[in-house]
N, C-alpha and C. Protein backbone atom coordinates (compact mmCIF):
# COMPACT_ATOMS: atom_id res chain seq x y z
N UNK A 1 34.99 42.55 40.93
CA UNK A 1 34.60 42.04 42.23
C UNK A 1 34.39 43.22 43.18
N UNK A 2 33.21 43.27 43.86
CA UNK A 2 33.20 43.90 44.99
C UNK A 2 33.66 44.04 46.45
N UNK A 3 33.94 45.02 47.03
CA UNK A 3 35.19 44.60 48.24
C UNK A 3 33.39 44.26 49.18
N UNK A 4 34.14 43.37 50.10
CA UNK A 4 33.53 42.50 50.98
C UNK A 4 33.19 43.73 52.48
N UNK A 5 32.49 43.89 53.10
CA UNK A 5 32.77 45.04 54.05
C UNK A 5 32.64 43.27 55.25
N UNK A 6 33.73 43.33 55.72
CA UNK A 6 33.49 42.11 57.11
C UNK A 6 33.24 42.60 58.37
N UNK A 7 32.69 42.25 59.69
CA UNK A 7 32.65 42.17 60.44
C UNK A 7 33.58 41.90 61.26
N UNK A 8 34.92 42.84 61.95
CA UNK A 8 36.14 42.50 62.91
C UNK A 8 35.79 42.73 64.32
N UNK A 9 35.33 42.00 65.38
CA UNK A 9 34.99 41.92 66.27
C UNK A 9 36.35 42.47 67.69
N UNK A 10 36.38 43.53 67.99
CA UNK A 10 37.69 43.89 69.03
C UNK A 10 36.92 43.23 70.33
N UNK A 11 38.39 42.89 71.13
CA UNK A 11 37.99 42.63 72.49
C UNK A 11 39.39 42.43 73.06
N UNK A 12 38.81 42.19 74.53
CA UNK A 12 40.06 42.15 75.63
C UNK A 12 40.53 41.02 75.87
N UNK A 13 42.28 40.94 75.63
CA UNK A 13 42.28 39.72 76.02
C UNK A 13 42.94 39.48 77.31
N UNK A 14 42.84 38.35 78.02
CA UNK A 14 43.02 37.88 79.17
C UNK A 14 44.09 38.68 80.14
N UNK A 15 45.55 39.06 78.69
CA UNK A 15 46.52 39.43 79.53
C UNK A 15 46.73 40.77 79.03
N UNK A 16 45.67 41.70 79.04
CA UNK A 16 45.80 42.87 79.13
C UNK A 16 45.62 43.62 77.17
N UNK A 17 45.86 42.94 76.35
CA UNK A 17 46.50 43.13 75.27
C UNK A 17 44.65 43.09 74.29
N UNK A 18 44.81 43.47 73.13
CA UNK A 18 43.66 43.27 72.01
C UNK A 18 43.83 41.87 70.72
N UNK A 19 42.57 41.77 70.95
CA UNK A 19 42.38 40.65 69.95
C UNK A 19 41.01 40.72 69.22
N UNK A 20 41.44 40.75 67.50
CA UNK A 20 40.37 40.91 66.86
C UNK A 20 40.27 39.78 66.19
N UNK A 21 39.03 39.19 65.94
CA UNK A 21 38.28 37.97 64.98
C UNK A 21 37.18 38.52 64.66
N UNK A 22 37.01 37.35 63.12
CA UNK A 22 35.91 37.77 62.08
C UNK A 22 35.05 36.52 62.14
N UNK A 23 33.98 36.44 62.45
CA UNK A 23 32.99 35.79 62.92
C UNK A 23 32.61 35.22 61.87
N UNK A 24 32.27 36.12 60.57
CA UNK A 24 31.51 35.91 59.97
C UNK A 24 32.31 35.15 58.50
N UNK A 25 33.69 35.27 58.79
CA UNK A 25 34.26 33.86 57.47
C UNK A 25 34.66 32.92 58.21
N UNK A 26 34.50 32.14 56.77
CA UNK A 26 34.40 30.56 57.13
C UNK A 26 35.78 30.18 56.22
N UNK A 27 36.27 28.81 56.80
CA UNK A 27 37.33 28.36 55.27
C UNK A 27 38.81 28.58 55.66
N UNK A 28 39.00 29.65 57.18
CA UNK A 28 40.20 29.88 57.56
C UNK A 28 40.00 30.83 58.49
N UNK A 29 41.14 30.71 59.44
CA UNK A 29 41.04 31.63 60.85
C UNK A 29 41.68 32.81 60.74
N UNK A 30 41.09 33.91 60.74
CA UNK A 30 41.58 35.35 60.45
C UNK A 30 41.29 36.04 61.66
N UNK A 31 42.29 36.35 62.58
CA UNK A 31 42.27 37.21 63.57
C UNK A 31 43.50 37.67 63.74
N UNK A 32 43.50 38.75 64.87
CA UNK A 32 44.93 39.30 65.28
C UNK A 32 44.98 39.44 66.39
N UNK A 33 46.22 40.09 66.84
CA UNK A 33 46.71 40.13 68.31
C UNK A 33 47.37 41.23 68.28
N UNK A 34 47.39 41.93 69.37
CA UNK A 34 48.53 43.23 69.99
C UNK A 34 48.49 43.82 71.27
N UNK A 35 49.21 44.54 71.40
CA UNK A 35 49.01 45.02 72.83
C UNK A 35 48.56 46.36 72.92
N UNK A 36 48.19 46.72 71.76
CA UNK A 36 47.50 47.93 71.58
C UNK A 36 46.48 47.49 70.47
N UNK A 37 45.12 48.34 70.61
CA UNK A 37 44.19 48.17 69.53
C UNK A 37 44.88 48.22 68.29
N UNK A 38 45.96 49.45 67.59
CA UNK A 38 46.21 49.68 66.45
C UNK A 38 46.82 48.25 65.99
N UNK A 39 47.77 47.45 66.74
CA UNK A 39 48.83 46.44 66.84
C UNK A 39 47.84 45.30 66.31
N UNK A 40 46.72 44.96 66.93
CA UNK A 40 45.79 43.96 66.70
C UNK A 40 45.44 44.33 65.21
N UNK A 41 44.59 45.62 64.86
CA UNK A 41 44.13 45.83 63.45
C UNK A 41 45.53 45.38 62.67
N UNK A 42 46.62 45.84 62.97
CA UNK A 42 47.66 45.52 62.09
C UNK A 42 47.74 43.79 61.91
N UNK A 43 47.63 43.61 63.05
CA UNK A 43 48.26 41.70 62.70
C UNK A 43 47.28 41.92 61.61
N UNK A 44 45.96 41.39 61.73
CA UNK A 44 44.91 40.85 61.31
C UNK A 44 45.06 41.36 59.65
N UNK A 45 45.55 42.40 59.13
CA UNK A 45 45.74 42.46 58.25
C UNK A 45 47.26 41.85 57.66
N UNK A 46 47.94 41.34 58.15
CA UNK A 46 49.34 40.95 57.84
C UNK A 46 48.78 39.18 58.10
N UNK A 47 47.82 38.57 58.95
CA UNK A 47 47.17 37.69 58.57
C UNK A 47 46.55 37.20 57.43
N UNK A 48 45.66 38.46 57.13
CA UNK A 48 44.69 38.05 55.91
C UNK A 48 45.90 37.86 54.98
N UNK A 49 47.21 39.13 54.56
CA UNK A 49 47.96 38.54 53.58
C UNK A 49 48.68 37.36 53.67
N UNK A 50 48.88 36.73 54.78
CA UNK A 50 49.74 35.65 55.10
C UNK A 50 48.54 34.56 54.52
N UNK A 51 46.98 34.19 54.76
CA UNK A 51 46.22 33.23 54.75
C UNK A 51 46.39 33.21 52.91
N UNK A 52 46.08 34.63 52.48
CA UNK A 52 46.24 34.55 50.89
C UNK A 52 47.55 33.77 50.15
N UNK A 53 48.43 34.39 50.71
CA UNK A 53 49.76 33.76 50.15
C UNK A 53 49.90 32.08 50.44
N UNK A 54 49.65 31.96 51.46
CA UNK A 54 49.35 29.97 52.00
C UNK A 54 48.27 29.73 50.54
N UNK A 55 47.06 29.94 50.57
CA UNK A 55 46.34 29.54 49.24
C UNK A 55 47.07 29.37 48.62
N UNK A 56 47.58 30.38 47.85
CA UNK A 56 48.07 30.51 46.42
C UNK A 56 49.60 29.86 46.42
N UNK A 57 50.39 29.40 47.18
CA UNK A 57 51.33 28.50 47.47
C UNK A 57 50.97 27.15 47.20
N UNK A 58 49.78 26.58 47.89
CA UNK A 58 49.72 25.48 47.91
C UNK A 58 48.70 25.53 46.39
N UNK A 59 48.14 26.28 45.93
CA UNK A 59 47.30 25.75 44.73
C UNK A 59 45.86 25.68 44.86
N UNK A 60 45.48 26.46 45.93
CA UNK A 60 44.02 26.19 46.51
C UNK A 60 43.67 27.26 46.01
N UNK A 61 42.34 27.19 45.91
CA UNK A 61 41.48 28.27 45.47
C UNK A 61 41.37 28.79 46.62
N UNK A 62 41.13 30.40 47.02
CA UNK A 62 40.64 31.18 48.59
C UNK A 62 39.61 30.45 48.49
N UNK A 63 39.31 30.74 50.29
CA UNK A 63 38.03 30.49 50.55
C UNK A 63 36.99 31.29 50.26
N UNK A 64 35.36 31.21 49.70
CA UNK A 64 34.74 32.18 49.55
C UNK A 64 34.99 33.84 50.34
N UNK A 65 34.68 33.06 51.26
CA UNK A 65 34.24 34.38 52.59
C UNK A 65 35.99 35.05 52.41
N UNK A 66 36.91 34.83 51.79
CA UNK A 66 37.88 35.84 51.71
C UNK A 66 38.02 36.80 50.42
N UNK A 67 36.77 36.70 49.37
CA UNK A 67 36.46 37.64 48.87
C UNK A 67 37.75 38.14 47.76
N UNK A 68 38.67 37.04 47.43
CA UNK A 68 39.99 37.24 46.53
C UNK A 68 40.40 37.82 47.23
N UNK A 69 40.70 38.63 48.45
CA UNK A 69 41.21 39.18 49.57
C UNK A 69 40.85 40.86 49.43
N UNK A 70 40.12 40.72 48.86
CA UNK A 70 39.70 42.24 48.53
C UNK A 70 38.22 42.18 49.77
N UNK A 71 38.99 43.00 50.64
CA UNK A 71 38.07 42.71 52.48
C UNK A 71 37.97 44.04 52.63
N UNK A 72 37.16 44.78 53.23
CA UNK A 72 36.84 46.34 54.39
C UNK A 72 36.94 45.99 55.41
N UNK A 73 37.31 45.78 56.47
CA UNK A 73 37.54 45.71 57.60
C UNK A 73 36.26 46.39 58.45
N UNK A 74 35.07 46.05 59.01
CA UNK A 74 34.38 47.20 60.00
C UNK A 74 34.62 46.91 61.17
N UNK A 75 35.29 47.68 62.10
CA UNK A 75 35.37 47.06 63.42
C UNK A 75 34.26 47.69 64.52
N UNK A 76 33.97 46.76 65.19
CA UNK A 76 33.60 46.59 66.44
C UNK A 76 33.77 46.05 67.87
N UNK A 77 32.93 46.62 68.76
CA UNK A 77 33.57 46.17 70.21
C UNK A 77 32.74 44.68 70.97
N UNK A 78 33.40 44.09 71.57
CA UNK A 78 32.46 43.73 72.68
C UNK A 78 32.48 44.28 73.89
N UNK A 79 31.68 43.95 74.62
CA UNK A 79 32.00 44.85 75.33
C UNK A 79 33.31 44.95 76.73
N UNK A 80 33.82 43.85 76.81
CA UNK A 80 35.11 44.76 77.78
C UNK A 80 36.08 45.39 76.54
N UNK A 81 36.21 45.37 75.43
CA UNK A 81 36.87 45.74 74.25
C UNK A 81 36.77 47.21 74.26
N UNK A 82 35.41 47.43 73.95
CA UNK A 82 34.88 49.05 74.06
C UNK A 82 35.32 49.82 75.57
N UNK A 83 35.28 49.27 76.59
CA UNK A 83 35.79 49.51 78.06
C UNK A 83 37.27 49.70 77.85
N UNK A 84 38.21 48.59 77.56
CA UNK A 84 39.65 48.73 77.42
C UNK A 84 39.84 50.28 76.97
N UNK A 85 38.85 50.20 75.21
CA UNK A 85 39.73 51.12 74.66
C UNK A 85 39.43 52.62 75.28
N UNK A 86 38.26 52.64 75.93
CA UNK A 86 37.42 53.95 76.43
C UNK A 86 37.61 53.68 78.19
N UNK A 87 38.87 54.16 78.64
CA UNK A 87 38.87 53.99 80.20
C UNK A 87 37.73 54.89 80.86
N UNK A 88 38.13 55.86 80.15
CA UNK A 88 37.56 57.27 80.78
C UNK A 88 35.94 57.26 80.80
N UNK A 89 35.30 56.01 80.38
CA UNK A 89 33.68 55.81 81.03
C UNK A 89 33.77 55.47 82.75
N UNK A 90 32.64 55.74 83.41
CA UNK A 90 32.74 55.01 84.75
C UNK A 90 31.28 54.52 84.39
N UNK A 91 31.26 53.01 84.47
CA UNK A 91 30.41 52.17 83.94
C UNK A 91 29.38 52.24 84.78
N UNK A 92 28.87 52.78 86.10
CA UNK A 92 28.35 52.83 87.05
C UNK A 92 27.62 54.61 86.29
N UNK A 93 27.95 54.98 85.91
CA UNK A 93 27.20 56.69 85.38
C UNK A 93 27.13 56.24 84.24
N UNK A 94 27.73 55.56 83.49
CA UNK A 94 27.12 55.59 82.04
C UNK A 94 25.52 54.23 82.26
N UNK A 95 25.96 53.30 83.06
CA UNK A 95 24.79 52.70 83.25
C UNK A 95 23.22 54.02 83.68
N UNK A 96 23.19 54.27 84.50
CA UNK A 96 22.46 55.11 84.93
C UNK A 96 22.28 56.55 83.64
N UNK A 97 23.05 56.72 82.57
CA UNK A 97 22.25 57.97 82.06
C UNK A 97 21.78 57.17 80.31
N UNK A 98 22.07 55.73 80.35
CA UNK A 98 21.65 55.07 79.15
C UNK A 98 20.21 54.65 80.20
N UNK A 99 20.45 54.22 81.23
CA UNK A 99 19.02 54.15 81.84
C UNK A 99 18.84 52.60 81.87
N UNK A 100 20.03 51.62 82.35
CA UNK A 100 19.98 50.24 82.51
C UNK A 100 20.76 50.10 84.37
N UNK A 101 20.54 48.85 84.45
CA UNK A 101 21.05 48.82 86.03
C UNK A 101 22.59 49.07 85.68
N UNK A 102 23.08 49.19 86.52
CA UNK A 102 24.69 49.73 86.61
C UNK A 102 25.55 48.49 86.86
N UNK A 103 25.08 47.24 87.78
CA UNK A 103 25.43 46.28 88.07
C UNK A 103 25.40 45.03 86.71
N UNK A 104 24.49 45.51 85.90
CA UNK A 104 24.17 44.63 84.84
C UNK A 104 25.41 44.95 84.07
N UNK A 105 25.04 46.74 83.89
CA UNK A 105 26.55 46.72 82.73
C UNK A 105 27.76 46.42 83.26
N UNK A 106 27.99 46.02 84.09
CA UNK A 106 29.64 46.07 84.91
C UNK A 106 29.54 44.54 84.13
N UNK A 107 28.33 43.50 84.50
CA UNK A 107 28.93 41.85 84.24
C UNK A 107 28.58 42.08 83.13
N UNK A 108 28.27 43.14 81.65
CA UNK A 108 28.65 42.70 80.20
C UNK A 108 29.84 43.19 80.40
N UNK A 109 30.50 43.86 81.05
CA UNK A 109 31.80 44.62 80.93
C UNK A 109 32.33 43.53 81.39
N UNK A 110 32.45 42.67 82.13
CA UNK A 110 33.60 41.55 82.60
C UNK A 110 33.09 40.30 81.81
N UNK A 111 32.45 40.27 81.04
CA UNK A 111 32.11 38.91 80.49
C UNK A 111 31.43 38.06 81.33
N UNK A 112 30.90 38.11 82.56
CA UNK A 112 30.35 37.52 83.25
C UNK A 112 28.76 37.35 82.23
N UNK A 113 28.11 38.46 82.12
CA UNK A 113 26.71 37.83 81.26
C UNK A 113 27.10 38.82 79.97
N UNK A 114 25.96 38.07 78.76
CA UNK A 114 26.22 38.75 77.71
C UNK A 114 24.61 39.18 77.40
N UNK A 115 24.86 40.61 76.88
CA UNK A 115 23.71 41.22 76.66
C UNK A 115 22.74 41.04 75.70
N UNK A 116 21.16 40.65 75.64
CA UNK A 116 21.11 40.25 74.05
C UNK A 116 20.92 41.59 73.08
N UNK A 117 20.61 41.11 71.77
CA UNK A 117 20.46 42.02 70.83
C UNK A 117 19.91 43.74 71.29
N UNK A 118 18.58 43.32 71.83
CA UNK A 118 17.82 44.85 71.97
C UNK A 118 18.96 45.48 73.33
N UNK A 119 19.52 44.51 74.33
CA UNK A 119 19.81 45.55 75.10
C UNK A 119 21.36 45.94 74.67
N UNK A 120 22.06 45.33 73.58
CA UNK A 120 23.59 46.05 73.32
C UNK A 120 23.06 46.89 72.31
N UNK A 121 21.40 47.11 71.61
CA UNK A 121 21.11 48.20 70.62
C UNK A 121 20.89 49.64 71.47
N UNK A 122 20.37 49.37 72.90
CA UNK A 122 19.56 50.08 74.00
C UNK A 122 21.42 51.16 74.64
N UNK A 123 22.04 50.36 74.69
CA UNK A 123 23.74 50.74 75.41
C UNK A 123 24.24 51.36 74.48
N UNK A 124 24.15 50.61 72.85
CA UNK A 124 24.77 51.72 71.66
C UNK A 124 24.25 52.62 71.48
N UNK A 125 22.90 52.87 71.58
CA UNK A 125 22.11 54.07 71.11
C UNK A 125 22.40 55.16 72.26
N UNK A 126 22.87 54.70 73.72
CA UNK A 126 23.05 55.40 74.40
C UNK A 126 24.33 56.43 74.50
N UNK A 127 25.29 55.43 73.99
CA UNK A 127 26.03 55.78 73.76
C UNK A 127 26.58 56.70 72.63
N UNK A 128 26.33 56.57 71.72
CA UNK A 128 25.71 57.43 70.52
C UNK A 128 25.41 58.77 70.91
N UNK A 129 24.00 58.73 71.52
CA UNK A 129 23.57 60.08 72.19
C UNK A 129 24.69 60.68 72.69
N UNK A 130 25.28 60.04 74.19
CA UNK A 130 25.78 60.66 74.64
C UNK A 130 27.36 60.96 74.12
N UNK A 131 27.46 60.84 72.64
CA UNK A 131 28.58 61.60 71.92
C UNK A 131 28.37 62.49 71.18
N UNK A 132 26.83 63.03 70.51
CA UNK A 132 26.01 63.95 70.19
C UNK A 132 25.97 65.13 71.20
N UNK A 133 25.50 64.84 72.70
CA UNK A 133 25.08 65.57 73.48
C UNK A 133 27.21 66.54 74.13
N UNK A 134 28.27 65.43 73.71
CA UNK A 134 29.18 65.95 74.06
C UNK A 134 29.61 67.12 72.82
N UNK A 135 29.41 66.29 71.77
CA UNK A 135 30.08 67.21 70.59
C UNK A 135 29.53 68.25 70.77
N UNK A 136 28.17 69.05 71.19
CA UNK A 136 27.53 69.83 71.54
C UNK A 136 28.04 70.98 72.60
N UNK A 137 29.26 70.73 73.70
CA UNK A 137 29.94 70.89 73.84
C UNK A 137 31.00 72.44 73.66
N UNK A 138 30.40 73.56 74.23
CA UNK A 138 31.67 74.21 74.26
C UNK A 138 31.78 75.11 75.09
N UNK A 139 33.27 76.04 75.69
CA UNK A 139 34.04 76.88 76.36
C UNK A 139 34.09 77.84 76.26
């Protein structure tokens, strides 16, 4: 069997803390919680073994999308997620040198609007760059 590479979606939750979910299985709810990013990746994996062991207790076959539990984890942000974990952006200059309104990125940053496809490709690519243009970088 081949390991599964999934999709772990990070984000902010309400009371300060991280919460990751996988969008993309079906068959059972696999997410985590912490109050630190690392804390969240951890549940979510002490989940997936907890959802496996429930199967195989009760006599059920896994669900597809859990892959015999042989999973990769890829994580990603949304975006107040990527904000939490990266204080040190000021969303008002990074708007302006990706080259989008500044006011726009603040409401994907609060969840107020959500960005579509081309413009969270337009913010990553920017972002990207501008970790190229830092590594570049020296004293």
């Amino acid at each position: 069997m081949t390991t599964r590479k999934v999709n772990a979606i990070i984000e902010r939750a309400s009371d300060g803390g991280y919460g990751v979910y996988c969008p993309d299985i079906e068959g059972t709810a696999l997410c985590g919680y912490g109050r630190t990013e690392e804390e969240a990746k951890s549940d979510l994996l002490e989940v997936l073994e907890m959802n496996i062991e429930r199967f195989q207790e009760i006599n059920e076959p896994l669900p597809e999308g859990l892959n015999g539990g042989d999973i990769e984890f890829e994580y990603s942000y949304d975006f107040s997620g990527f904000f939490q974990s990266y204080p040190v952006f000021n969303v008002s200059e990074l708007a302006k040198y990706i080259g989008i309104n500044p006011s726009l990125l603040r409401r994907y940053k609060t969840g107020e609007k959500f960005a579509s496809r081309e413009q969270r490709k337009k913010i990553e690519e920017g972002i990207h760059a501008l970790a190229r243009n830092l590594s570049a970088v020296s004293f």
